[in-house]
N, C-alpha and C. Protein backbone atom coordinates (compact mmCIF):
# COMPACT_ATOMS: atom_id res chain seq x y z
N UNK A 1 -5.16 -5.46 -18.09
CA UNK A 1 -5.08 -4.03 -18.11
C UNK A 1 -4.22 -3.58 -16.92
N UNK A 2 -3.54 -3.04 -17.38
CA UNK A 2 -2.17 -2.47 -16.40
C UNK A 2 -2.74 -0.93 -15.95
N UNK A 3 -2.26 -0.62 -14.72
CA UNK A 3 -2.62 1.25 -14.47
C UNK A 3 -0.88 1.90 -14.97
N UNK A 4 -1.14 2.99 -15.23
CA UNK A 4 -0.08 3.98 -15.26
C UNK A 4 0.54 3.80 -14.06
N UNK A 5 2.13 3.88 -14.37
CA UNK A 5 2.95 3.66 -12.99
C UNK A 5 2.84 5.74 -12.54
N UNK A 6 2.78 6.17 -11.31
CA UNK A 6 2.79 7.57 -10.73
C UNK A 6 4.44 7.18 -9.86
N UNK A 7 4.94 8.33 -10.24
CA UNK A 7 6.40 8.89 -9.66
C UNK A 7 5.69 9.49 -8.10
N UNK A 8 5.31 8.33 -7.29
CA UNK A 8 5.12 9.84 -5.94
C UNK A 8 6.13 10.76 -5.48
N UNK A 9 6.93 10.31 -5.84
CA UNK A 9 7.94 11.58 -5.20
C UNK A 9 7.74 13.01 -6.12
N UNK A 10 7.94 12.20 -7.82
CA UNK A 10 7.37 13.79 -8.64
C UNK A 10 6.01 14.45 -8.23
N UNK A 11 5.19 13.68 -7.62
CA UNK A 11 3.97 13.93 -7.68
C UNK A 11 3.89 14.88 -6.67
N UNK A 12 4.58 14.33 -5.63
CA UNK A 12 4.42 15.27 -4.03
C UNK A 12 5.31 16.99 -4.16
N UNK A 13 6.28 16.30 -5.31
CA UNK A 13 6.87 17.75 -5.91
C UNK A 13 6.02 18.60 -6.48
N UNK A 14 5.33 17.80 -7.74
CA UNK A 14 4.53 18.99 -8.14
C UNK A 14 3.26 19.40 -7.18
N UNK A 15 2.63 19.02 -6.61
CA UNK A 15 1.88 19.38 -5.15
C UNK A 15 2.31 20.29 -4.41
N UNK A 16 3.21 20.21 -3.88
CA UNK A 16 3.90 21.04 -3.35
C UNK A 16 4.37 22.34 -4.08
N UNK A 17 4.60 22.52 -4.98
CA UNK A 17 5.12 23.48 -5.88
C UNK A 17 3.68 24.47 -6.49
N UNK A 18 3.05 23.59 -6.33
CA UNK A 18 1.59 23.71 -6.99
C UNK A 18 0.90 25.02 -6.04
N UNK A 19 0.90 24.13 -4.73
CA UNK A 19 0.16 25.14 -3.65
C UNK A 19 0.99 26.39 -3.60
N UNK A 20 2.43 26.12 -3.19
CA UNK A 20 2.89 27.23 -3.22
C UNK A 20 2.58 28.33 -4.54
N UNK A 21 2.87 27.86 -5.44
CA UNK A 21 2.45 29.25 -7.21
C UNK A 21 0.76 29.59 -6.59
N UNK A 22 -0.24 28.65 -5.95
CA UNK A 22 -1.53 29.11 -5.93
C UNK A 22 -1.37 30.23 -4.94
N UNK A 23 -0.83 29.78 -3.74
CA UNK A 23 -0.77 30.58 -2.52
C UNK A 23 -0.39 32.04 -2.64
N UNK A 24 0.60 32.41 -4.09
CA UNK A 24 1.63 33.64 -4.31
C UNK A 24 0.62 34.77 -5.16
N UNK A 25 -0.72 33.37 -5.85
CA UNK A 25 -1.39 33.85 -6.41
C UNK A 25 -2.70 34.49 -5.96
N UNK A 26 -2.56 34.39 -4.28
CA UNK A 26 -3.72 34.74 -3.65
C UNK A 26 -4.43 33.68 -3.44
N UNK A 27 -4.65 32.52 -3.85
CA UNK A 27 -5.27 31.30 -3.80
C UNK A 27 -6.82 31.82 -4.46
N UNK A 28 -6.53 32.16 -5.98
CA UNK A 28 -7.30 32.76 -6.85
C UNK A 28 -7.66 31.57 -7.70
N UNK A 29 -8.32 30.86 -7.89
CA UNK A 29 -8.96 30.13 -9.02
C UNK A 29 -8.70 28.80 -8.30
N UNK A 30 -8.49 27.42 -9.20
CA UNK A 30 -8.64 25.89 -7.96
C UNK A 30 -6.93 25.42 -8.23
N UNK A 31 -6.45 25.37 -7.11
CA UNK A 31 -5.44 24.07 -7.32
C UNK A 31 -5.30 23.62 -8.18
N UNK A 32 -6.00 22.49 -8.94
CA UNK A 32 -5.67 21.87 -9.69
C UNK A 32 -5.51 22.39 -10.80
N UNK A 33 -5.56 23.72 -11.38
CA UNK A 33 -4.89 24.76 -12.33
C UNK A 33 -3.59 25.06 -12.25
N UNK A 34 -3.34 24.84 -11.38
CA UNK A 34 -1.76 24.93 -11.15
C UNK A 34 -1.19 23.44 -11.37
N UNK A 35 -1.62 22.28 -11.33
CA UNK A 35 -0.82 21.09 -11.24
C UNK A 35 -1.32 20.40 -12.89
N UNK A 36 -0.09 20.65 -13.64
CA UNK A 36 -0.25 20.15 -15.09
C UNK A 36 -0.54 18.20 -15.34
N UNK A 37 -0.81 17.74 -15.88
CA UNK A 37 -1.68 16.07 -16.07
C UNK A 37 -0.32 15.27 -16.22
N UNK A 38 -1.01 14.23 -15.95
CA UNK A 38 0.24 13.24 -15.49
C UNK A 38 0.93 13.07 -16.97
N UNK A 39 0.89 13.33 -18.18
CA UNK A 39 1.87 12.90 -19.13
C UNK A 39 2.19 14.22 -19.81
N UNK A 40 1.88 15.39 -19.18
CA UNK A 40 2.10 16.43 -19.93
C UNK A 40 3.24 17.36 -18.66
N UNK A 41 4.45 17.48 -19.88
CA UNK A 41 5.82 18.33 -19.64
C UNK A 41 5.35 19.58 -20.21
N UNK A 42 4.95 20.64 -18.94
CA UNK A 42 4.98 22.29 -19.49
C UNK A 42 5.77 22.70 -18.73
N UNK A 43 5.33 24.19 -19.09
CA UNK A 43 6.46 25.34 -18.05
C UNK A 43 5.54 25.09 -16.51
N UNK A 44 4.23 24.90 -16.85
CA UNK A 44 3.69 24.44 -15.25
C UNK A 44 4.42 23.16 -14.14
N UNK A 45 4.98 21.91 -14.59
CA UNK A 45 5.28 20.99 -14.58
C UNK A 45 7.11 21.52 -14.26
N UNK A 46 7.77 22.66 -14.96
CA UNK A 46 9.31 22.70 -14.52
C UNK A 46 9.14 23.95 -13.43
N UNK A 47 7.95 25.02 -13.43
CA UNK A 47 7.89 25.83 -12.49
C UNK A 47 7.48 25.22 -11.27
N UNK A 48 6.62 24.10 -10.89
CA UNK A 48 6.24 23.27 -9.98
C UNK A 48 7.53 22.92 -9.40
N UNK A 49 8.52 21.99 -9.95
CA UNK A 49 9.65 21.01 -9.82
C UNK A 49 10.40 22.33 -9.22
N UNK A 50 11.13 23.36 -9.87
CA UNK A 50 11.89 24.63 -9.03
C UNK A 50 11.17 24.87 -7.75
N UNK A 51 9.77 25.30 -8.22
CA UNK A 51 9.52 25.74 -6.64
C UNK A 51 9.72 24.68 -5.21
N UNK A 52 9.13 23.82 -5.82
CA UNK A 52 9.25 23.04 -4.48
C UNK A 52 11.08 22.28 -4.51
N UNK A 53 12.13 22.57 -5.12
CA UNK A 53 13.31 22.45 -5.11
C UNK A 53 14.01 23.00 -3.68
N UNK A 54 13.42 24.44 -4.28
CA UNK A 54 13.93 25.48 -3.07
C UNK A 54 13.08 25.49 -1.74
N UNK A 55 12.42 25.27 -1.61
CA UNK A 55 11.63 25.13 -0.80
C UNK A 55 11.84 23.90 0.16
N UNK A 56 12.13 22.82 -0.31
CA UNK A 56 12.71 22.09 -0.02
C UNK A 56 14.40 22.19 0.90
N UNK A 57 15.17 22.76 -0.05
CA UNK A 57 16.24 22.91 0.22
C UNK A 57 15.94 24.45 1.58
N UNK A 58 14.93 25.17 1.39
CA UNK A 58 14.61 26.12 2.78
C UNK A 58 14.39 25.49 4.03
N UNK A 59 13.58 24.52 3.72
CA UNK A 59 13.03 23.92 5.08
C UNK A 59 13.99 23.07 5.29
N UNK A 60 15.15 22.65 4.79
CA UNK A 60 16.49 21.65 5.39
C UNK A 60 17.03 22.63 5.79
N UNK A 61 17.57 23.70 5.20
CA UNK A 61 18.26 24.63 6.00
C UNK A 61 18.16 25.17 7.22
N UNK A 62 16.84 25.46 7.42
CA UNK A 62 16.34 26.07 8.68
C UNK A 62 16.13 24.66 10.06
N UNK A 63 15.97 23.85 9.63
CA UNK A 63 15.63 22.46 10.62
C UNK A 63 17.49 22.22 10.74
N UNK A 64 18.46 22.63 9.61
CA UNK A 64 19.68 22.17 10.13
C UNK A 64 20.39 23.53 10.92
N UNK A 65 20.28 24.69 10.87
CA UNK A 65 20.42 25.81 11.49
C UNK A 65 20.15 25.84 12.88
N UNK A 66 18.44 25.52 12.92
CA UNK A 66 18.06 25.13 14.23
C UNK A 66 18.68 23.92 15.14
N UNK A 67 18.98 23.30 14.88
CA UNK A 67 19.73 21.91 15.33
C UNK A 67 20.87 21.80 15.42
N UNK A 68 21.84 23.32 14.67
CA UNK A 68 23.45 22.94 15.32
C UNK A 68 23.02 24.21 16.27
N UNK A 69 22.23 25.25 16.25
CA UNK A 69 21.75 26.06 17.10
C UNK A 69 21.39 25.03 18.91
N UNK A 70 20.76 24.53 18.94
CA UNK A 70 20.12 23.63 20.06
C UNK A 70 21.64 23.33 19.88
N UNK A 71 22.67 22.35 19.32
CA UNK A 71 23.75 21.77 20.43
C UNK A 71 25.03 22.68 20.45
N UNK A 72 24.86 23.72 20.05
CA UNK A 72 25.58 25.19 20.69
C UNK A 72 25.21 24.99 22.09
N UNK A 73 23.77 25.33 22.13
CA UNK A 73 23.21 25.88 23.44
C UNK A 73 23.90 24.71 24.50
N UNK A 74 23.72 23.54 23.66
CA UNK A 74 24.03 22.20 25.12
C UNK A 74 24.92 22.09 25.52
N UNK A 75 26.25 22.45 24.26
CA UNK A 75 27.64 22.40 24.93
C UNK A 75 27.74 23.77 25.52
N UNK A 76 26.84 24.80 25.46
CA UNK A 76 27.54 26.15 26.89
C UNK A 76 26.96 25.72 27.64
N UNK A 77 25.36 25.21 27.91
CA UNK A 77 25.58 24.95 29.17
C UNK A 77 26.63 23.69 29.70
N UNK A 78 26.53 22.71 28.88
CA UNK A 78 27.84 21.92 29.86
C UNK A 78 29.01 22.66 30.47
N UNK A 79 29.14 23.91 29.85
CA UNK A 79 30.37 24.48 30.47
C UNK A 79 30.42 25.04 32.00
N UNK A 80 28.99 25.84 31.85
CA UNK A 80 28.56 26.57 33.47
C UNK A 80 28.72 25.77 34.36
N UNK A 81 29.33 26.59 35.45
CA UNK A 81 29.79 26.02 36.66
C UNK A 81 28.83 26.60 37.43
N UNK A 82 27.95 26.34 38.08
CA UNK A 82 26.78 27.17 39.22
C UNK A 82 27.39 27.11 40.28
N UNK A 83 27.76 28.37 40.72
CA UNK A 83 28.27 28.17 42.47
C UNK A 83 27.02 28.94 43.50
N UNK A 84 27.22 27.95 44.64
CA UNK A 84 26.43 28.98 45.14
C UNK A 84 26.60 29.41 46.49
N UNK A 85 26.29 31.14 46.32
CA UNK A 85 26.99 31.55 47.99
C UNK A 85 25.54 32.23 49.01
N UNK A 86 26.29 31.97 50.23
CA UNK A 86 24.94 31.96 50.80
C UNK A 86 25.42 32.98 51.67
């Protein structure tokens, strides 16, 4: 007897996608109403996969924003010259 092979990566998608639709929903009824069964393709299952798409693609944006932000900052200061008069 073999187990079902699980996609974790789909899985952590629809999880992710999941909380977020619960969260929008007030976090009204359980989680697992939002995350459709492992062999069933609904609109729950492609609304899951979008949400956490973008969401995804938000939180790269902002971690890569922040990070050419930080080596802005490093190359001005390499530029400052501190003098000091007494």
């Amino acid at each position: 007897m073999s187990l079902p092979k699980i996609d974790i990566f789909s899985l952590i998608l629809e999880i992710i996608g999941a909380f977020i639709a619960w969260a929008f929903k007030g976090f009204k009824g359980k989680l697992m109403d939002e995350i459709s069964g492992p062999y069933e393709s609904s609109r729950k299952s492609w609304r899951n996969l979008i949400i956490s798409i973008i969401f995804v693609f938000l939180v790269a944006s902002i971690v890569i924003s922040i990070q050419k932000k930080n080596e802005k900052n490093k190359e001005d200061k390499k530029g400052i010259t501190i003098i000091k008069t007494e």
